[in-house]
Protein backbone atom coordinates (compact mmCIF):
# COMPACT_ATOMS: atom_id res chain seq x y z
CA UNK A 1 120.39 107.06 127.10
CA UNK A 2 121.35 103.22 126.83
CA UNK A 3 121.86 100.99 123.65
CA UNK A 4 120.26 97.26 124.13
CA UNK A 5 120.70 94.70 122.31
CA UNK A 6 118.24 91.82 122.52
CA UNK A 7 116.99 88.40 120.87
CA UNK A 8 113.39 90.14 119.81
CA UNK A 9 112.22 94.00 119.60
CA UNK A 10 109.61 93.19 122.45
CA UNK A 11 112.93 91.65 124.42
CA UNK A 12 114.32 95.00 124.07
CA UNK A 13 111.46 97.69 124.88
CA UNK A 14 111.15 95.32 128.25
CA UNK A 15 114.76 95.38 129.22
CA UNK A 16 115.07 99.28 128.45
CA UNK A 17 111.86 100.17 130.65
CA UNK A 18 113.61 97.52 133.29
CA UNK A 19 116.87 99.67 132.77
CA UNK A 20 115.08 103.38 133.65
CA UNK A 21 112.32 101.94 135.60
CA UNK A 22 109.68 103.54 134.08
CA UNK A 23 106.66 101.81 131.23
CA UNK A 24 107.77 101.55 127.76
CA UNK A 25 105.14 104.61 127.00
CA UNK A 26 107.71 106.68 128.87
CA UNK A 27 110.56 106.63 126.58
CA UNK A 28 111.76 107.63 123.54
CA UNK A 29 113.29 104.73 121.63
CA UNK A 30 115.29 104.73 117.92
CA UNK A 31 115.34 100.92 116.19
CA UNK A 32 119.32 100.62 115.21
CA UNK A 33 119.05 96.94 113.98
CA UNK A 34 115.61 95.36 113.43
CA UNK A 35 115.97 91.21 114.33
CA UNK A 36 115.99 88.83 111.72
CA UNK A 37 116.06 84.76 111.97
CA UNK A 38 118.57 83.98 109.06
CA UNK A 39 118.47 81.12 106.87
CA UNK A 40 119.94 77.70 107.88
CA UNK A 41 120.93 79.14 111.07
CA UNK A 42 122.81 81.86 108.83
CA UNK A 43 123.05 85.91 108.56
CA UNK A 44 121.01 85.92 111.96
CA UNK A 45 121.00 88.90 113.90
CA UNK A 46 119.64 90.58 116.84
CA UNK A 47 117.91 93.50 117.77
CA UNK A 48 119.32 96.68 119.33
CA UNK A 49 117.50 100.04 119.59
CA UNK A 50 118.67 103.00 121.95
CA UNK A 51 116.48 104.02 124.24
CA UNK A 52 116.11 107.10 126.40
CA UNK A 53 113.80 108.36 129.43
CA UNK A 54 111.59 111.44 127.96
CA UNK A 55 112.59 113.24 131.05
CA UNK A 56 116.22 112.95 130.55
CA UNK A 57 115.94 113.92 126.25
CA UNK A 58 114.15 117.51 127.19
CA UNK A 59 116.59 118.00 129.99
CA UNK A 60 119.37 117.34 127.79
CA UNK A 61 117.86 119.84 125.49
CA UNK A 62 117.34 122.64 127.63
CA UNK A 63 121.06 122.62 128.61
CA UNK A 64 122.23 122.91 124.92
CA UNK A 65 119.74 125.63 124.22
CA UNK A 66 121.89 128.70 124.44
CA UNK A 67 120.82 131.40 126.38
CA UNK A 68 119.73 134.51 124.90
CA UNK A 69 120.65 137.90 126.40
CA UNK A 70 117.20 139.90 126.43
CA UNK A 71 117.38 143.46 125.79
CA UNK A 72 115.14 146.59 127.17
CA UNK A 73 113.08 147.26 124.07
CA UNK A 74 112.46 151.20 123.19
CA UNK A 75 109.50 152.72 124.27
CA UNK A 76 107.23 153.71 121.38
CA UNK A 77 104.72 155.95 121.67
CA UNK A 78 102.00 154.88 119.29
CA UNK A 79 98.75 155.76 118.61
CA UNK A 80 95.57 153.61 120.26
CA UNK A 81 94.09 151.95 117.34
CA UNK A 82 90.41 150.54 118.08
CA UNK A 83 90.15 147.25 118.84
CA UNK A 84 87.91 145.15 116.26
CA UNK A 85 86.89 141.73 118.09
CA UNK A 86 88.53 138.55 116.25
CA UNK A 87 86.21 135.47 115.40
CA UNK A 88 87.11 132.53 117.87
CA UNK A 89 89.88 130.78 116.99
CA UNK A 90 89.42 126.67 115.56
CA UNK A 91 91.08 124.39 117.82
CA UNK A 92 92.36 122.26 114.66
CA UNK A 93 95.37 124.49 113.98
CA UNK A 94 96.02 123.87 118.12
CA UNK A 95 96.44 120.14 116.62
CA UNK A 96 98.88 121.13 114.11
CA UNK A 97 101.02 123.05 116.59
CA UNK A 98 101.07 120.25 118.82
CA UNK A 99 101.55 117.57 116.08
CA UNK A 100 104.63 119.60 114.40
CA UNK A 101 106.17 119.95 118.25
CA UNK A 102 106.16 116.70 118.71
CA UNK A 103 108.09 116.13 115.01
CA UNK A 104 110.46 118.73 116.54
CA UNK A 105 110.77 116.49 119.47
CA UNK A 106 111.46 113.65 117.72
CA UNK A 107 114.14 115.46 115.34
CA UNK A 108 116.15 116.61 118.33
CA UNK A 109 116.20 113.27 120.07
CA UNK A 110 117.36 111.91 116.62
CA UNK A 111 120.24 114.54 116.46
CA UNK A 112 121.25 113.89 120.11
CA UNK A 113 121.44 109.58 119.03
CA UNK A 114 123.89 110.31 115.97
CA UNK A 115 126.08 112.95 117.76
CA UNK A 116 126.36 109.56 120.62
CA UNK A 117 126.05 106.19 118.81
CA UNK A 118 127.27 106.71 115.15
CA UNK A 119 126.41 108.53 112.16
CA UNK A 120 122.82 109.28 110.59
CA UNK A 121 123.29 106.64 108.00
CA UNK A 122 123.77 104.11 111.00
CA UNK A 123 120.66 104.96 112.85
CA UNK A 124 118.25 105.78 110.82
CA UNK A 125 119.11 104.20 107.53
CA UNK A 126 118.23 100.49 108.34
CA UNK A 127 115.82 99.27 105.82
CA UNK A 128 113.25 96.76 107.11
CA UNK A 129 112.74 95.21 103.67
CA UNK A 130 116.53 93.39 103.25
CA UNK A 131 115.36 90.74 105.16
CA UNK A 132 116.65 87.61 103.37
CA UNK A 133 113.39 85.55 104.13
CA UNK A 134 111.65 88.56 101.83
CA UNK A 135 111.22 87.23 98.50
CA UNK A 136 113.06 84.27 98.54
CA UNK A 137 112.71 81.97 95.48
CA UNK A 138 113.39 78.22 96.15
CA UNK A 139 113.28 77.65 92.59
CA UNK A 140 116.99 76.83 91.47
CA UNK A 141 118.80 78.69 88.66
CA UNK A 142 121.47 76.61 86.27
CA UNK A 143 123.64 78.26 83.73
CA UNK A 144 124.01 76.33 80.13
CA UNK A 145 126.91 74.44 81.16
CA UNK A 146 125.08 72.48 83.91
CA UNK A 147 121.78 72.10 81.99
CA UNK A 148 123.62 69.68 79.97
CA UNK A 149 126.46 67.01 79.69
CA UNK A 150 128.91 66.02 77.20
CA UNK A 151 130.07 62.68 76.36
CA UNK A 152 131.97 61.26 73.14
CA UNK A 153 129.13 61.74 71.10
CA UNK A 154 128.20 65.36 71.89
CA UNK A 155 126.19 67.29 73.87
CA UNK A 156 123.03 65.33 75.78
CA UNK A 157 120.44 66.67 77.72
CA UNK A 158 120.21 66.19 81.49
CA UNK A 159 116.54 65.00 81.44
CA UNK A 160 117.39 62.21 78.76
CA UNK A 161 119.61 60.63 81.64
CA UNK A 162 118.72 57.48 82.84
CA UNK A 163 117.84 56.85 86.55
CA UNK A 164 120.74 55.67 87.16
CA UNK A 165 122.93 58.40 85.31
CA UNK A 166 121.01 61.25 87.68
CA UNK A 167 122.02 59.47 90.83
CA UNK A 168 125.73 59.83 89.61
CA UNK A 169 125.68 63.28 88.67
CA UNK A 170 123.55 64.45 91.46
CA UNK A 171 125.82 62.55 94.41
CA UNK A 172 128.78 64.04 92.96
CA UNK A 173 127.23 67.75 92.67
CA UNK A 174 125.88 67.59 96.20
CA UNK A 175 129.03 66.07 97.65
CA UNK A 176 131.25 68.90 95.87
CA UNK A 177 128.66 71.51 97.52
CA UNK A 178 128.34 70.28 100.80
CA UNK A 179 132.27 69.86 101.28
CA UNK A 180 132.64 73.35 102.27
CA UNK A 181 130.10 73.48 105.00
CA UNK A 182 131.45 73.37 108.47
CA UNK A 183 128.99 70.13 109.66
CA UNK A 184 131.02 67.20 109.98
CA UNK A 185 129.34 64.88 107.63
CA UNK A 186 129.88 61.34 106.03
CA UNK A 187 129.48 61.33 102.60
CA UNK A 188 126.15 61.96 101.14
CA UNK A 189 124.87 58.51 99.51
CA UNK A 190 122.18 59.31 96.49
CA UNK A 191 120.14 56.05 95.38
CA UNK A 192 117.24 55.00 92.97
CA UNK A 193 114.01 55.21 95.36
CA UNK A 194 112.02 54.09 92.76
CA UNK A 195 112.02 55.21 88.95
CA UNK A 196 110.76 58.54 89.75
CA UNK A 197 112.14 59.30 92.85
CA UNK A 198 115.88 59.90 94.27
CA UNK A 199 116.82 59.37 98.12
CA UNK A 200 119.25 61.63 99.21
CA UNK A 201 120.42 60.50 102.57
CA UNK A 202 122.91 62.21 105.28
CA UNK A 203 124.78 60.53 108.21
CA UNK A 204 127.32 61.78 110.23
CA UNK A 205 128.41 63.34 113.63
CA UNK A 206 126.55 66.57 112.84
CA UNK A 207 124.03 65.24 110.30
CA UNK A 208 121.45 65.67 113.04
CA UNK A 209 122.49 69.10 113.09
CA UNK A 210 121.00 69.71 109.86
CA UNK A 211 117.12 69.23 110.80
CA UNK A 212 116.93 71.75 113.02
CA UNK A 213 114.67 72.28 115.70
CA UNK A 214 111.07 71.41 114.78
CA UNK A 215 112.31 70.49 111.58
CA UNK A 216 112.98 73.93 110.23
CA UNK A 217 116.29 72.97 108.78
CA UNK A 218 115.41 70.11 106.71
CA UNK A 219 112.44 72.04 105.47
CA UNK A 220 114.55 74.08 103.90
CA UNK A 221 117.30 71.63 102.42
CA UNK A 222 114.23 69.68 101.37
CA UNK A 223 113.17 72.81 99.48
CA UNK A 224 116.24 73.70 97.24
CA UNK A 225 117.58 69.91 96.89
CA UNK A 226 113.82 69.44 95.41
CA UNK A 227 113.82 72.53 93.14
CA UNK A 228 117.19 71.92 91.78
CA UNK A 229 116.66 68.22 91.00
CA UNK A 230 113.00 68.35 89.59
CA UNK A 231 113.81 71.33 87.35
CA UNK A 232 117.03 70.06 86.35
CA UNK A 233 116.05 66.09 86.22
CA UNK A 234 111.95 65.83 86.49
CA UNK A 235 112.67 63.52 89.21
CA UNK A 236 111.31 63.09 92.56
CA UNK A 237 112.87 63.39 96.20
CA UNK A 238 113.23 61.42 99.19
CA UNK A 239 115.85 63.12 102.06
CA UNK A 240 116.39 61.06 104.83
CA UNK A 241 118.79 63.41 107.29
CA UNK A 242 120.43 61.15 111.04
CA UNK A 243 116.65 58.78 110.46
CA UNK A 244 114.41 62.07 110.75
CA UNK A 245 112.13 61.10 107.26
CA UNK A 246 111.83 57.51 109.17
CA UNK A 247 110.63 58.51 112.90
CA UNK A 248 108.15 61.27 111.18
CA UNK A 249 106.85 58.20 109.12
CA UNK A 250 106.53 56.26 112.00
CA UNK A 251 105.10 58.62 114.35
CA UNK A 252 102.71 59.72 111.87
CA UNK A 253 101.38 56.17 111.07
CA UNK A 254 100.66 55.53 114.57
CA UNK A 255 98.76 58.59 114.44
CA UNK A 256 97.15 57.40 111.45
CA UNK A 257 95.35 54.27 113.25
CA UNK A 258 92.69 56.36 114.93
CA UNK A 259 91.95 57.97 111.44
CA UNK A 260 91.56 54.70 109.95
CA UNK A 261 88.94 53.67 112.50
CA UNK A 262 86.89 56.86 112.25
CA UNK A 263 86.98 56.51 108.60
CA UNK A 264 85.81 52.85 108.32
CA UNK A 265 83.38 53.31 110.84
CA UNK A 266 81.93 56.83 109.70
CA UNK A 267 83.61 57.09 106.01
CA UNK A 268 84.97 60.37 106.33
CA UNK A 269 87.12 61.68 109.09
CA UNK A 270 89.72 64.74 109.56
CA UNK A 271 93.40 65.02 110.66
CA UNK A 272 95.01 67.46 113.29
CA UNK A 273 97.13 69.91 112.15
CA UNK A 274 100.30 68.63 110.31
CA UNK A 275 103.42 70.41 109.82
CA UNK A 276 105.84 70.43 107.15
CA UNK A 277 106.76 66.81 106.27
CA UNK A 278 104.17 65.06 108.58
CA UNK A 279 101.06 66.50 106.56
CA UNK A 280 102.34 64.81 103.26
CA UNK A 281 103.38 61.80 104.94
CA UNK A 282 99.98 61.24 105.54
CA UNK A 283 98.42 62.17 103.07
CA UNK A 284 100.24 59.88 100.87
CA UNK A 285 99.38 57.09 103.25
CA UNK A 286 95.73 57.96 103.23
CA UNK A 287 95.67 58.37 99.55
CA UNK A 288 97.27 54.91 99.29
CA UNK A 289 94.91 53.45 101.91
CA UNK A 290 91.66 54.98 100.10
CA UNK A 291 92.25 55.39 96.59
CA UNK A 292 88.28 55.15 96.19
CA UNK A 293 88.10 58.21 98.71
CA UNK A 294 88.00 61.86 98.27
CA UNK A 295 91.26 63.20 100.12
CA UNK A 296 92.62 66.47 99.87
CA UNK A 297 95.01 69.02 101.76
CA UNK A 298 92.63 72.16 103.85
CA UNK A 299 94.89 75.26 105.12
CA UNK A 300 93.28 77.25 108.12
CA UNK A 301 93.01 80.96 108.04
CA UNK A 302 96.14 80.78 110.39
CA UNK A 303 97.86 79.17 107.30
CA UNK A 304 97.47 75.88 109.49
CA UNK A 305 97.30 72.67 107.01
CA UNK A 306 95.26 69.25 108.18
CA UNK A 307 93.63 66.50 105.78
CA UNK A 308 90.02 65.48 105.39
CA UNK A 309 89.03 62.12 104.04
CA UNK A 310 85.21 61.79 102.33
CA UNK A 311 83.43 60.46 99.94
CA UNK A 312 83.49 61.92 96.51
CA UNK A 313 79.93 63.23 96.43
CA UNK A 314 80.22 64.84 100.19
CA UNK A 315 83.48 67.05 99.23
């Protein structure tokens, strides 16, 4: 038997049939560590499983059987009873036998993994549900000493802060976060975007780091920063990460051009599919561009998001 340890589960059933030669149906394999893709690039970890031919596990089990010295038995003289003729047996408890053998089977192999790799707890014990994607709630959390602020003449609410008052308090709370990451980072400038609306911008040698590929990084920053400065301020965000927010925005308008044609020459039209940023990019745009217009957000069954643009009475 051979432990492998691999980027994906599939990854790992391939390179253990590669390993013995053999299809996958052929084994007998035990899931040590189920995969998991972390957040922000954190707490990720592969997948490893331990994997044996079902050859080799019986083998194995026949020389550990010990072997059992048979002895003459002592003849009995008994008496001939007649025989009485026994209904035909049901082939469902021939099911059962074969269905509790093979729970016998798999108890053995099980025993023969923790005597090899590590302890019961260790193989068997790994719980599929403490993924940290599971359940996670973007919404932030604030004790009573950061829902409010004191100055000389008390204690003030955060949400009766001015504009200008949030930007403070939120560039110095985000700066005294971010200071313990290991990204090396310029200092994170936090503006007025407009009276409802904050930018938070980053710039640095690893700012860039930070969106991630296809975006999946700033996604997530956009998430939390958003949560924990709309709950704690009612105020909008803007995060502009190493120019990312302004290529989407530019990409996506010159996307945008064919829509506007279709629209003004048909008066409806429909989007591609939009990910993450780009899909509310444009839908601002489009909602600027035809405030008389009926334009709304539509999720495929895939959980896929695009925009349609009509007239009010054709929704």
């Amino acid at each position: 038997m051979i432990k492998i340890e691999a980027q994906t589960l599939e990854t790992a059933y391939k390179d253990a049939a590669a390993k013995f030669d053999c299809s996958v149906t052929e084994l007998i394999i035990e899931v040590v560590q189920t995969p998991r893709s972390g957040i922000l690039g954190m707490f990720k970890r592969t997948a490893i499983i331990v994997a044996a031919r079902e050859t080799q596990v019986a083998e194995t089990a026949k020389e550990n059987t010990p072997i059992k010295i048979k002895e003459k038995p002592t003849r009995e003289i008994k008496k001939e009873e007649p025989k009485v003729s026994k209904p035909p047996r049901n082939k469902k408890p021939l099911k059962r036998q074969e269905k509790q053998a093979k729970v016998e089977k798999k108890e053995e192999f099980q025993t023969i993994l923790n005597d090899t790799i590590g302890p019961v707890s260790f193989v068997s014990d790994q719980d599929d549900d403490d993924d940290l994607g599971s359940g996670l709630d973007y919404t932030a959390d604030y004790d009573d000493e950061f829902d409010e602020t004191q100055d000389e003449g008390g204690v003030t609410s955060s949400a009766n802060l001015s504009i200008d008052g949030i930007v403070k308090e939120v560039e110095a709370e985000i700066n005294a976060l971010f200071k313990f990451t290991c990204f090396s980072i310029d200092k994170i400038e936090v503006s007025k975007y407009d009276d409802q609306t904050l930018l938070v911008e980053f710039k640095g040698d690893d700012a860039a780091l930070l969106i991630g590929k296809e975006g999946y990084r700033y996604k997530a920053l956009s998430y939390m920063i958003f949560n924990w400065i709309n709950t704690k301020y009612d105020v909008q965000l803007r995060l502009e990460i190493a120019e990312f927010l302004k290529n989407q925005e530019e990409s996506v308008g010159r996307y945008l051009q064919n829509v506007y044609e279709n629209i003004d020459r048909d008066g409806r039209a429909q989007t591609k599919i939009l990910d993450g940023v780009l899909v509310q990019i444009a839908l601002k745009e489009l909602r600027e561009k035809y405030p008389q217009k009926y334009v709304v957000i539509r999720t495929t069954k895939d959980g896929l998001k695009y925009i349609i643009v009509n007239d009010y009475h054709n929704n």
